[in-house]
C-alpha atoms as a PDB file:
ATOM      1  CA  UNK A   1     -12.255   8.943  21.347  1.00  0.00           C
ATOM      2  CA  UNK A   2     -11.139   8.189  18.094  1.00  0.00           C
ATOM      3  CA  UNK A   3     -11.441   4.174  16.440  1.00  0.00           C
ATOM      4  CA  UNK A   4      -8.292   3.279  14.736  1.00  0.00           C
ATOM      5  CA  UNK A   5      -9.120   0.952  11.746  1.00  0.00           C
ATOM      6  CA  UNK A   6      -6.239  -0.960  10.171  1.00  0.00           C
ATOM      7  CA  UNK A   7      -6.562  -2.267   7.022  1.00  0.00           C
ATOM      8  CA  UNK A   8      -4.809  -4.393   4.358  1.00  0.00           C
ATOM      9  CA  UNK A   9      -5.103  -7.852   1.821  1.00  0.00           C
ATOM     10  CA  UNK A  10      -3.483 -10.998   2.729  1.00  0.00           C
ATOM     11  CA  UNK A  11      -2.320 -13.861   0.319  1.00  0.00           C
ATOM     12  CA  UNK A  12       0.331 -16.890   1.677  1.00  0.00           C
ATOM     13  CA  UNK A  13       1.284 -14.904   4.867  1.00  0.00           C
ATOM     14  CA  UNK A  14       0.750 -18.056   7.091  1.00  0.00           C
ATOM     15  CA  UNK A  15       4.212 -17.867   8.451  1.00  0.00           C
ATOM     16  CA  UNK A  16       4.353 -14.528   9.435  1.00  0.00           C
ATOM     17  CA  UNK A  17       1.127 -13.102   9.749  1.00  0.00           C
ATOM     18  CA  UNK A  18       0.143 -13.276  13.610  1.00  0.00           C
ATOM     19  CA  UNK A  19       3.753 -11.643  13.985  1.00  0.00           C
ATOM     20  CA  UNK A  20       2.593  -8.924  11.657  1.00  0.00           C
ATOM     21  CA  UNK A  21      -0.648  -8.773  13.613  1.00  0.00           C
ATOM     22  CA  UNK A  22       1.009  -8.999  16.720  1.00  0.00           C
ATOM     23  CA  UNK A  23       3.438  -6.012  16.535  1.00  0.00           C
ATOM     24  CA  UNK A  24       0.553  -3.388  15.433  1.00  0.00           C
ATOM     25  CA  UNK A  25      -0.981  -4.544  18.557  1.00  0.00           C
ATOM     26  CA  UNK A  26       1.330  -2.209  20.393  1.00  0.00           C
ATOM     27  CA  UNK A  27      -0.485   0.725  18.798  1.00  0.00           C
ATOM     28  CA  UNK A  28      -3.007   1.631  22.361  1.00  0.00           C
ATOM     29  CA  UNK A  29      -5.705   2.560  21.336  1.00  0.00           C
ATOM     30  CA  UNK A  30      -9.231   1.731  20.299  1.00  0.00           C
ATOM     31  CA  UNK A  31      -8.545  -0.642  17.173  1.00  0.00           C
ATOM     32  CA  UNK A  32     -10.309  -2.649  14.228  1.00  0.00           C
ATOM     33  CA  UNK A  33      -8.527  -5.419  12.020  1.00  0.00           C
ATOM     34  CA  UNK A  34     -10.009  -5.098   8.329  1.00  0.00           C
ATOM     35  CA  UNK A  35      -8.337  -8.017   6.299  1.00  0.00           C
ATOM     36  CA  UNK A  36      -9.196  -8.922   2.787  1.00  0.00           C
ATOM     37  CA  UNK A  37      -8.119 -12.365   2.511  1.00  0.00           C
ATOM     38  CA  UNK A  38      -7.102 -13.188  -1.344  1.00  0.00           C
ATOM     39  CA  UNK A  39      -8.331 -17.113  -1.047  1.00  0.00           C
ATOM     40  CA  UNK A  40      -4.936 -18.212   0.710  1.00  0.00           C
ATOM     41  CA  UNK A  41      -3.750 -21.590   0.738  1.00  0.00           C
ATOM     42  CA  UNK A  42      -1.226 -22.194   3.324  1.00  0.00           C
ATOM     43  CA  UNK A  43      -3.569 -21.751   6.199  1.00  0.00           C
ATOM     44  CA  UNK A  44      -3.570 -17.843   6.717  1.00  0.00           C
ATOM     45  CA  UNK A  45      -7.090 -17.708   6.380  1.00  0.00           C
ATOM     46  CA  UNK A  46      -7.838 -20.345   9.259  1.00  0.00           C
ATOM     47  CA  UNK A  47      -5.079 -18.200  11.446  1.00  0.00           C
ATOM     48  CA  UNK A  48      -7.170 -15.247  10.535  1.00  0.00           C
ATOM     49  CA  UNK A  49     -10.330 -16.937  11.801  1.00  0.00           C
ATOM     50  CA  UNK A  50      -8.277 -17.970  15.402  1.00  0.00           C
ATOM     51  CA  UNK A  51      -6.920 -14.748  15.779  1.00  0.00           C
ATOM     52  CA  UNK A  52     -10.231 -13.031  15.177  1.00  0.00           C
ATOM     53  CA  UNK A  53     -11.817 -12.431  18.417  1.00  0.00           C
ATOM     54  CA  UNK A  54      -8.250 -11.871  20.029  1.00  0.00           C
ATOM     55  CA  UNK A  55      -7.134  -8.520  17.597  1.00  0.00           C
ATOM     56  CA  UNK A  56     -10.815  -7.696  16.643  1.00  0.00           C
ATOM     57  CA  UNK A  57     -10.112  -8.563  13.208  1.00  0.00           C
ATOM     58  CA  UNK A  58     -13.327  -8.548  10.271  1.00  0.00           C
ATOM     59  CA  UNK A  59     -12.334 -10.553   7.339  1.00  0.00           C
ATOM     60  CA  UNK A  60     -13.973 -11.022   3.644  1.00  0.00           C
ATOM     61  CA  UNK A  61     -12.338 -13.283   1.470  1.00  0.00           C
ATOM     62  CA  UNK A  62     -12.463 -12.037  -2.655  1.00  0.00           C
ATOM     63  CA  UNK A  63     -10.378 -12.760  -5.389  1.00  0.00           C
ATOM     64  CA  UNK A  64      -8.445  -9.449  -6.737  1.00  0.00           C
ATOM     65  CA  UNK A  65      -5.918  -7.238  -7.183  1.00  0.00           C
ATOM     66  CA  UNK A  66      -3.716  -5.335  -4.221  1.00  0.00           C
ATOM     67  CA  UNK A  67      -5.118  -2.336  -4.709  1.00  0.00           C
ATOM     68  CA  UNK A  68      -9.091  -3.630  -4.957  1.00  0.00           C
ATOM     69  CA  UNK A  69      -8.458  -5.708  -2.142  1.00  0.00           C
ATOM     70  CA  UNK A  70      -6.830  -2.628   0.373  1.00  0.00           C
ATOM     71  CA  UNK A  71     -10.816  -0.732  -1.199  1.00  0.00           C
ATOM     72  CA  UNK A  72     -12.745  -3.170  -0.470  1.00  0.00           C
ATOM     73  CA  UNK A  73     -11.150  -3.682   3.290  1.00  0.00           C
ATOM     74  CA  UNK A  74     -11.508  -0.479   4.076  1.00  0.00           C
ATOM     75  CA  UNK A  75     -14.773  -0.077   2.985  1.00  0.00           C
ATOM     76  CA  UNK A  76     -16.075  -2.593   5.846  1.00  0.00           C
ATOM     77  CA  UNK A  77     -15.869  -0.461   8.093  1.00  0.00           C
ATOM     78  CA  UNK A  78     -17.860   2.896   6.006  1.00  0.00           C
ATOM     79  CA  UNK A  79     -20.887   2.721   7.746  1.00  0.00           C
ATOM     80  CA  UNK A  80     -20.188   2.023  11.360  1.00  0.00           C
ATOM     81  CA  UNK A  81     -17.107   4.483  11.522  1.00  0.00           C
ATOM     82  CA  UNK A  82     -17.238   8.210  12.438  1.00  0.00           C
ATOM     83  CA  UNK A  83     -15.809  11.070  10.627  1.00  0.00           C
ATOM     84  CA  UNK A  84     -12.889  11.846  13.267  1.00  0.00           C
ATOM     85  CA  UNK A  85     -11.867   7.478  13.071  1.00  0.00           C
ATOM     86  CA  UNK A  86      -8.430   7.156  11.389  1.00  0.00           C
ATOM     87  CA  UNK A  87      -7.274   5.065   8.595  1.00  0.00           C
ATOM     88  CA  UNK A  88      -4.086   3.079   8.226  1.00  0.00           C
ATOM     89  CA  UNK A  89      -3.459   0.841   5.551  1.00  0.00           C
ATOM     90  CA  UNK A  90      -0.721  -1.925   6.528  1.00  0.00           C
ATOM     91  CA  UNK A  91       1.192  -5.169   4.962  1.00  0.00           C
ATOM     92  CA  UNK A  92       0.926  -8.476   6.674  1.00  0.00           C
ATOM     93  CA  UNK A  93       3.654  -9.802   5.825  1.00  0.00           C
ATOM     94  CA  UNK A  94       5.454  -6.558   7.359  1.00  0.00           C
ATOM     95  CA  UNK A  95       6.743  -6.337  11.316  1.00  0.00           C
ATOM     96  CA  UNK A  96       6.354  -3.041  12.222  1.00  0.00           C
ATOM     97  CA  UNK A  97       8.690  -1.792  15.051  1.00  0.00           C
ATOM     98  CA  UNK A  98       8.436  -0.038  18.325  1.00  0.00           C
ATOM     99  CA  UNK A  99       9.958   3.519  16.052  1.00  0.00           C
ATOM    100  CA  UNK A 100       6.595   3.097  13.803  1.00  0.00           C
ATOM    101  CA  UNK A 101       4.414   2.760  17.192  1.00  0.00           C
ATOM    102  CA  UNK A 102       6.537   6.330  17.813  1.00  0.00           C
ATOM    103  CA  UNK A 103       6.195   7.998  14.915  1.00  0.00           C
ATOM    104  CA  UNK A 104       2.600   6.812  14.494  1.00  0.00           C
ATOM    105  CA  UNK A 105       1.477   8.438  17.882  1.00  0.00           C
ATOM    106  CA  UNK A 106       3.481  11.676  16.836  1.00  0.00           C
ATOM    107  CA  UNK A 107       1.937  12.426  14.038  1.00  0.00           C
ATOM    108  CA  UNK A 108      -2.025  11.525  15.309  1.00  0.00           C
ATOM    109  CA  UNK A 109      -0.960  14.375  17.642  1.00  0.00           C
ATOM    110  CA  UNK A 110      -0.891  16.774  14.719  1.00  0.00           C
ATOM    111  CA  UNK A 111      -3.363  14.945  12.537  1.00  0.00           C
ATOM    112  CA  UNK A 112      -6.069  17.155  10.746  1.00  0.00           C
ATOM    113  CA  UNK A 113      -8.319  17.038   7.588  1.00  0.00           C
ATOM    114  CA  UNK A 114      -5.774  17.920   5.149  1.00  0.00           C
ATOM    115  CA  UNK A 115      -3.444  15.630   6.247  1.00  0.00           C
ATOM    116  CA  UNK A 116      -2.360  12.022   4.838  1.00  0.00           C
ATOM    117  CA  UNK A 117       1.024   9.717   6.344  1.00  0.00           C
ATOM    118  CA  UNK A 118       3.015   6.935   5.857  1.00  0.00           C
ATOM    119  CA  UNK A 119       0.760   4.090   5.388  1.00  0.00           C
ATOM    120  CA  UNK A 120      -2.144   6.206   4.172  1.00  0.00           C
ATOM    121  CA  UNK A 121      -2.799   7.113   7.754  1.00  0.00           C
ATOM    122  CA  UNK A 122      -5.563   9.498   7.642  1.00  0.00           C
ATOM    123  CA  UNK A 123      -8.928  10.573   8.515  1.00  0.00           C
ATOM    124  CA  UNK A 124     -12.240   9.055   7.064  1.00  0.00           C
ATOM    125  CA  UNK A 125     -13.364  11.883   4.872  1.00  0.00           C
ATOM    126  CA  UNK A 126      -9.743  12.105   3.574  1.00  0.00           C
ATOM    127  CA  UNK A 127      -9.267   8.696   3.034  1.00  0.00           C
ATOM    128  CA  UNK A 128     -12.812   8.107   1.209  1.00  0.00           C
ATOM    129  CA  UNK A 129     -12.110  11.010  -0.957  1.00  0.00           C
ATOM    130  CA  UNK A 130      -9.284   8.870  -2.828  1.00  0.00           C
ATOM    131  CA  UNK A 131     -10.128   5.469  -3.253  1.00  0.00           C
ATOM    132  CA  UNK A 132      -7.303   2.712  -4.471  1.00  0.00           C
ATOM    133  CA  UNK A 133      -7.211   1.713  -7.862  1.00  0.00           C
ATOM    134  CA  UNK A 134      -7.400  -1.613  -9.052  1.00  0.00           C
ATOM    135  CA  UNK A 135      -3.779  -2.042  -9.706  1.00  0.00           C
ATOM    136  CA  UNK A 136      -1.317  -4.979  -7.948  1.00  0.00           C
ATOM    137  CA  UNK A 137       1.167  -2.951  -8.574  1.00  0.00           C
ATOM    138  CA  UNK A 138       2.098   0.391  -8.405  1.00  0.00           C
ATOM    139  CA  UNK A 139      -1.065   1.162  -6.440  1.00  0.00           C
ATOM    140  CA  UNK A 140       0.443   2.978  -3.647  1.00  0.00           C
ATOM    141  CA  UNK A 141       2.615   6.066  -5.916  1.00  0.00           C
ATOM    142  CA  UNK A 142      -0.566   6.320  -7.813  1.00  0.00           C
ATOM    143  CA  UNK A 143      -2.937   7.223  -4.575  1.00  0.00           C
ATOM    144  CA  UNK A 144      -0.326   9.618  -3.019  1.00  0.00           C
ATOM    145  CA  UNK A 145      -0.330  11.131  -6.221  1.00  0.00           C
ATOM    146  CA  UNK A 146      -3.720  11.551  -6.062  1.00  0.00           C
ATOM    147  CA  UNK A 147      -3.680  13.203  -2.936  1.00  0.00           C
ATOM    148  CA  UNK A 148      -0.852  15.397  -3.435  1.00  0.00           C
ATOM    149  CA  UNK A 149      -3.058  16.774  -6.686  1.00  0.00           C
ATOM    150  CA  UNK A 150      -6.198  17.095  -4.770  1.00  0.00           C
ATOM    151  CA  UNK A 151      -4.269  18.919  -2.362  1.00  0.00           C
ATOM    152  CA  UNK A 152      -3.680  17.266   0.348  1.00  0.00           C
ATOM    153  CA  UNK A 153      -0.271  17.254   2.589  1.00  0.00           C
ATOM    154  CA  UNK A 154       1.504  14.091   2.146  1.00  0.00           C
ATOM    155  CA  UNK A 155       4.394  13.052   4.702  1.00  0.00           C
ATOM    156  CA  UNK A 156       6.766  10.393   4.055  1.00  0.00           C
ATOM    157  CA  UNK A 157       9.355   8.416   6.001  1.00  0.00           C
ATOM    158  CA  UNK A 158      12.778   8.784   4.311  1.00  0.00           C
ATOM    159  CA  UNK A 159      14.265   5.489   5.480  1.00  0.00           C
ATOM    160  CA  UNK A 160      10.847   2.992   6.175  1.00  0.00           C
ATOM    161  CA  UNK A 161      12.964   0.301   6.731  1.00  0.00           C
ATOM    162  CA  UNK A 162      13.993   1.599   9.990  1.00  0.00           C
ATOM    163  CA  UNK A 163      10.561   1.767  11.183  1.00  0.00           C
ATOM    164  CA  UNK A 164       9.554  -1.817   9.467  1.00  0.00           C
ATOM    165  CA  UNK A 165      10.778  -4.872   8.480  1.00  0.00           C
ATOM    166  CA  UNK A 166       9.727  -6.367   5.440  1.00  0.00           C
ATOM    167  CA  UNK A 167      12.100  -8.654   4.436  1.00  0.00           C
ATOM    168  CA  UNK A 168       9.505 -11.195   3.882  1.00  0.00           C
ATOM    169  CA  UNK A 169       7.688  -8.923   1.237  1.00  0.00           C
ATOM    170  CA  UNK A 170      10.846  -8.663  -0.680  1.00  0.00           C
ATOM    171  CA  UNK A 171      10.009 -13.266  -1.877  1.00  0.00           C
ATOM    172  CA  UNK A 172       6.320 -12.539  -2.057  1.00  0.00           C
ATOM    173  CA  UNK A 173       6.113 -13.211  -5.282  1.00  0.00           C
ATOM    174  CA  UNK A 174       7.577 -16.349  -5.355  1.00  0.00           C
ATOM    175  CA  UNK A 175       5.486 -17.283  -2.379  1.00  0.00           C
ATOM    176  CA  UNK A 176       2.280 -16.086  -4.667  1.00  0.00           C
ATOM    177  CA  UNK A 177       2.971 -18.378  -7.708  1.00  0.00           C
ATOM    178  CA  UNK A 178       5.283 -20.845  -9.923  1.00  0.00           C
ATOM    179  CA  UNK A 179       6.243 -21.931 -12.866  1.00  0.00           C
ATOM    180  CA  UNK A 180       3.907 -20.383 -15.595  1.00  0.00           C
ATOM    181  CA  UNK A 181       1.337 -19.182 -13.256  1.00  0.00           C
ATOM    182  CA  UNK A 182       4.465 -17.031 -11.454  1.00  0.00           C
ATOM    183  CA  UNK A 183       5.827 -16.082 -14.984  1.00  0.00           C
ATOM    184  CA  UNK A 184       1.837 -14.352 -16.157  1.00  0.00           C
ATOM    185  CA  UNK A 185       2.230 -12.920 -12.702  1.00  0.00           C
ATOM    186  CA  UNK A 186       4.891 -11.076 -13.315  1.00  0.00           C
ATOM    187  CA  UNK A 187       4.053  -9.770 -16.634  1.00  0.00           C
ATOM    188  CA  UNK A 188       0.688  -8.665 -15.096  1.00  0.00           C
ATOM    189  CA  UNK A 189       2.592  -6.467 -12.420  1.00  0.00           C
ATOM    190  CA  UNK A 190       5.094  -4.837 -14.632  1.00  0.00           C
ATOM    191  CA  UNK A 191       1.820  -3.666 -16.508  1.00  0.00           C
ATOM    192  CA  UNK A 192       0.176  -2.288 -13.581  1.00  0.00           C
ATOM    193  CA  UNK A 193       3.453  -0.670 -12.673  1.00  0.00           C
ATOM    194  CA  UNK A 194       3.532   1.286 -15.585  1.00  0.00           C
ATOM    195  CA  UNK A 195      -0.230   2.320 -15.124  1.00  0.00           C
ATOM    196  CA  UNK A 196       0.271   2.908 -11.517  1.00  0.00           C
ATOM    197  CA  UNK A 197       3.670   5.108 -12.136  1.00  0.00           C
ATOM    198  CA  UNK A 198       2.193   7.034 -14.948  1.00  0.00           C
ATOM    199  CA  UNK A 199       4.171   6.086 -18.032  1.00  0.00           C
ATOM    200  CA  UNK A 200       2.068   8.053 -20.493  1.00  0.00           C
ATOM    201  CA  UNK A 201       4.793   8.392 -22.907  1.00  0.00           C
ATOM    202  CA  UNK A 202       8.259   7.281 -23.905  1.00  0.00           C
ATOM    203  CA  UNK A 203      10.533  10.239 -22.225  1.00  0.00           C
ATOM    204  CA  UNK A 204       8.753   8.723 -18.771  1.00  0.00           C
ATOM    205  CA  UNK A 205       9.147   5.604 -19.897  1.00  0.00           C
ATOM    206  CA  UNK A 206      13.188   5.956 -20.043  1.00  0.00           C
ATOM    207  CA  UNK A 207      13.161   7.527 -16.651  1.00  0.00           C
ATOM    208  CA  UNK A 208      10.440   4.896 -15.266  1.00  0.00           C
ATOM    209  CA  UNK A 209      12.899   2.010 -16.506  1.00  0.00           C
ATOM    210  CA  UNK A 210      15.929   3.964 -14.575  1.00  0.00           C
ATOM    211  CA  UNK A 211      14.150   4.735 -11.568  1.00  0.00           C
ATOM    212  CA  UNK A 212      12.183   1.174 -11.162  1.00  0.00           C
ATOM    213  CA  UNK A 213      15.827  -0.468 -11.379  1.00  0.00           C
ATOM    214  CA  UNK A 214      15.331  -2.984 -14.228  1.00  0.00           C
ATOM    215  CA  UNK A 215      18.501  -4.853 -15.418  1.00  0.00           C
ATOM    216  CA  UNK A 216      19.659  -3.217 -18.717  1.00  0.00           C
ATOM    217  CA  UNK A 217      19.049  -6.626 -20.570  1.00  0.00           C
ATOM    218  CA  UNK A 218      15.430  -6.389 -19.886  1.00  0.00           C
ATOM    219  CA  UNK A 219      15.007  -3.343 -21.529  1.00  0.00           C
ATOM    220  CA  UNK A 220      13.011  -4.353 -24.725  1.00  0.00           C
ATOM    221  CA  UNK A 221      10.729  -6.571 -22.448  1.00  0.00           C
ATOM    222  CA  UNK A 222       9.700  -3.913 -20.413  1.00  0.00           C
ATOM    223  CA  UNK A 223       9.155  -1.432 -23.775  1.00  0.00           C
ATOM    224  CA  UNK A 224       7.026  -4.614 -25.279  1.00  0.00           C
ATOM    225  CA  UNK A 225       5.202  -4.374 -21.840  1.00  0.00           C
ATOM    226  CA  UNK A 226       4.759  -0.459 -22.348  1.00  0.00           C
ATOM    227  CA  UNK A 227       3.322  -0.834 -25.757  1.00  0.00           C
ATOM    228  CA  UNK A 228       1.101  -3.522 -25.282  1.00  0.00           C
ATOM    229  CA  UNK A 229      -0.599  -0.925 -22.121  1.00  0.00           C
ATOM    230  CA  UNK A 230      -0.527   2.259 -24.859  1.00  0.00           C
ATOM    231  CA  UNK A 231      -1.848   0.008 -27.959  1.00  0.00           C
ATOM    232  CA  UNK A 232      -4.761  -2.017 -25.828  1.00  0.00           C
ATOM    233  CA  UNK A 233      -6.008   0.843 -24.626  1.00  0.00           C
ATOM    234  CA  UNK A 234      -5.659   0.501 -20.400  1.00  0.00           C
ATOM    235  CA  UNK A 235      -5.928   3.382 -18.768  1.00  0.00           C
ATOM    236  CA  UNK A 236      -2.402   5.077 -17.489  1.00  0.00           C
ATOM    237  CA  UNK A 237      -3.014   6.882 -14.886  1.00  0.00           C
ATOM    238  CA  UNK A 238      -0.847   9.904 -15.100  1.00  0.00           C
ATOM    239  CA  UNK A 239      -1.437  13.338 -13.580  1.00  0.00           C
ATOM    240  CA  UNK A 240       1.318  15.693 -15.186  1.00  0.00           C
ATOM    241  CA  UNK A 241       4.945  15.709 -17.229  1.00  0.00           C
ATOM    242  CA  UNK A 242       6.065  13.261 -14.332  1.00  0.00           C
ATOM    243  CA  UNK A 243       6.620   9.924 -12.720  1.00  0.00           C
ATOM    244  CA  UNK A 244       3.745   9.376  -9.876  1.00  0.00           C
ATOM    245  CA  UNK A 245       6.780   8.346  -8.100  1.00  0.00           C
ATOM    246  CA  UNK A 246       8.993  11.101  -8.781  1.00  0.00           C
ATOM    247  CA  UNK A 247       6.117  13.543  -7.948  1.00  0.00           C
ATOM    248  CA  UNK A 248       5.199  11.609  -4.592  1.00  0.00           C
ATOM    249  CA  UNK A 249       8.982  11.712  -3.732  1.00  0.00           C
ATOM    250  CA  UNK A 250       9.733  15.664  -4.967  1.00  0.00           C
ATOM    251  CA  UNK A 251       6.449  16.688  -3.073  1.00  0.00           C
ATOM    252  CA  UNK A 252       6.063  15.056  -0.052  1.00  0.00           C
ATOM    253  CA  UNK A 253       7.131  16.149   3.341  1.00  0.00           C
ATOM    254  CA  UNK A 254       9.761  14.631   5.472  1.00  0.00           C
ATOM    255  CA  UNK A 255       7.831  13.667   8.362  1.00  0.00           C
ATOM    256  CA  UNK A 256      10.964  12.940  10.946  1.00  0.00           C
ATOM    257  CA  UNK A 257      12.068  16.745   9.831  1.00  0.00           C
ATOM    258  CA  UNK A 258       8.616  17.966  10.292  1.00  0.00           C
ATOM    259  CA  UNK A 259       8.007  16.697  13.618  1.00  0.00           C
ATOM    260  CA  UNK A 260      11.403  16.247  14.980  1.00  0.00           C
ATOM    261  CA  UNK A 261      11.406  12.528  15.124  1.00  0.00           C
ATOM    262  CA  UNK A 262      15.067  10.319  14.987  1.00  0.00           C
ATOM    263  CA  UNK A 263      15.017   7.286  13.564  1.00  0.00           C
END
């Protein structure tokens, strides 16, 4: 029998955290909590630390980006898991719905070594074989990228927010920061984004300002942004004459078509 290990970061999710915790619970099977806890301060980390022994949860608290902190939580759990153990990568401040308990168990049904779902759900070897960058932004079109170009078969969920509610994610940032602090913050992220998304040059960049839905008033912001990434010299991670986005989107499979799930 299979171990399930979920993994994610955490940062401020005091308020809705056990919920979060509470609704993957409904998944029934063998399961492992792998939280990276980015030094909250509104008590997450103590509800954590009370909620360990009841979800199985292992916790490491580090300072670092989205994307490090989703590596280095699934890494915990390297050693003691087994090559047929599955992966799933969640958000804590996310409640996940009895549909994503649904199409979860569909698609372990039809799981297999070449296979990666919503949420990164996946095999070990598979799920090793792409590790996250260290990016707070943009981090998750950049890995499905990366597995659609090594290959793999990538299925997506056309409308997640039927399957998850994640309302709460939508003020994170605001919960994260203020004042200056939130203001560096969000120049940080719009640089990831463009690494993550792949903005190599400026014909993406006029599609990656369309697609990411930036007010037109912003626009020479976000080009100062893009040419501060191109002139220091950080890496853009781009894989072809294309979006990571628009590549993930154009290439992955509809899983509810695939399987013959209604949302």
């Amino acid at each position: 029998m299979f171990m399930l290990y979920i993994y994610g970061t955490v940062f401020n999710n005091a308020s809705i955290v056990e919920s979060s915790l509470k609704s993957l619970d409904k998944i029934k099977c063998r399961k492992k909590f792998l939280i990276v806890d980015n030094f909250s301060t509104d008590n997450t980390y103590e509800i954590l630390i009370r909620l360990k022994n009841i979800y199985d949860i292992e916790i490491r608290r580090v300072k670092c980006s989205r994307g490090m902190g989703r590596q280095l939580a699934m890494e915990m759990a390297y050693n003691e898991s087994d090559d047929m153990d599955i992966f799933m990568q969640v958000d804590l401040d996310t409640i996940y719905n009895d549909k994503f308990i649904s199409l979860f168990n569909s698609f372990l049904i039809n799981i297999d070594d070449n296979s990666v779902a919503f949420n990164f759900i996946c095999r070990k070897r598979v799920n090793f074989s792409v590790p996250w960058r260290d990016l707070n932004y943009g981090e998750d079109f950049e890995r499905m990228a990366r597995f659609l170009k090594n290959g793999y078969i990538v299925y997506k969920v056309p409308e997640y927010n039927k399957i998850a509610n994640n309302q709460h994610a939508i003020k994170r940032e605001r919960r994260y920061a203020s004042g200056l602090k939130y203001l560096k913050r969000i120049l940080h992220n719009n640089i990831d984004l463009i690494r993550g998304y792949g903005v190599s040059n400026y014909k993406l960049f006029k599609k990656f300002f369309k697609s990411a839905g930036f007010k037109k008033r912003s626009y020479i912001f976000v080009f100062l942004i893009y040419l501060f990434v191109k002139i220091s010299g950080l890496k853009i991670y781009n894989y072809g004459d294309f979006l990571n986005n628009e590549y993930v989107n154009s290439n992955s499979l509809n899983i509810c078509s695939y399987f013959n799930f209604k949302l």
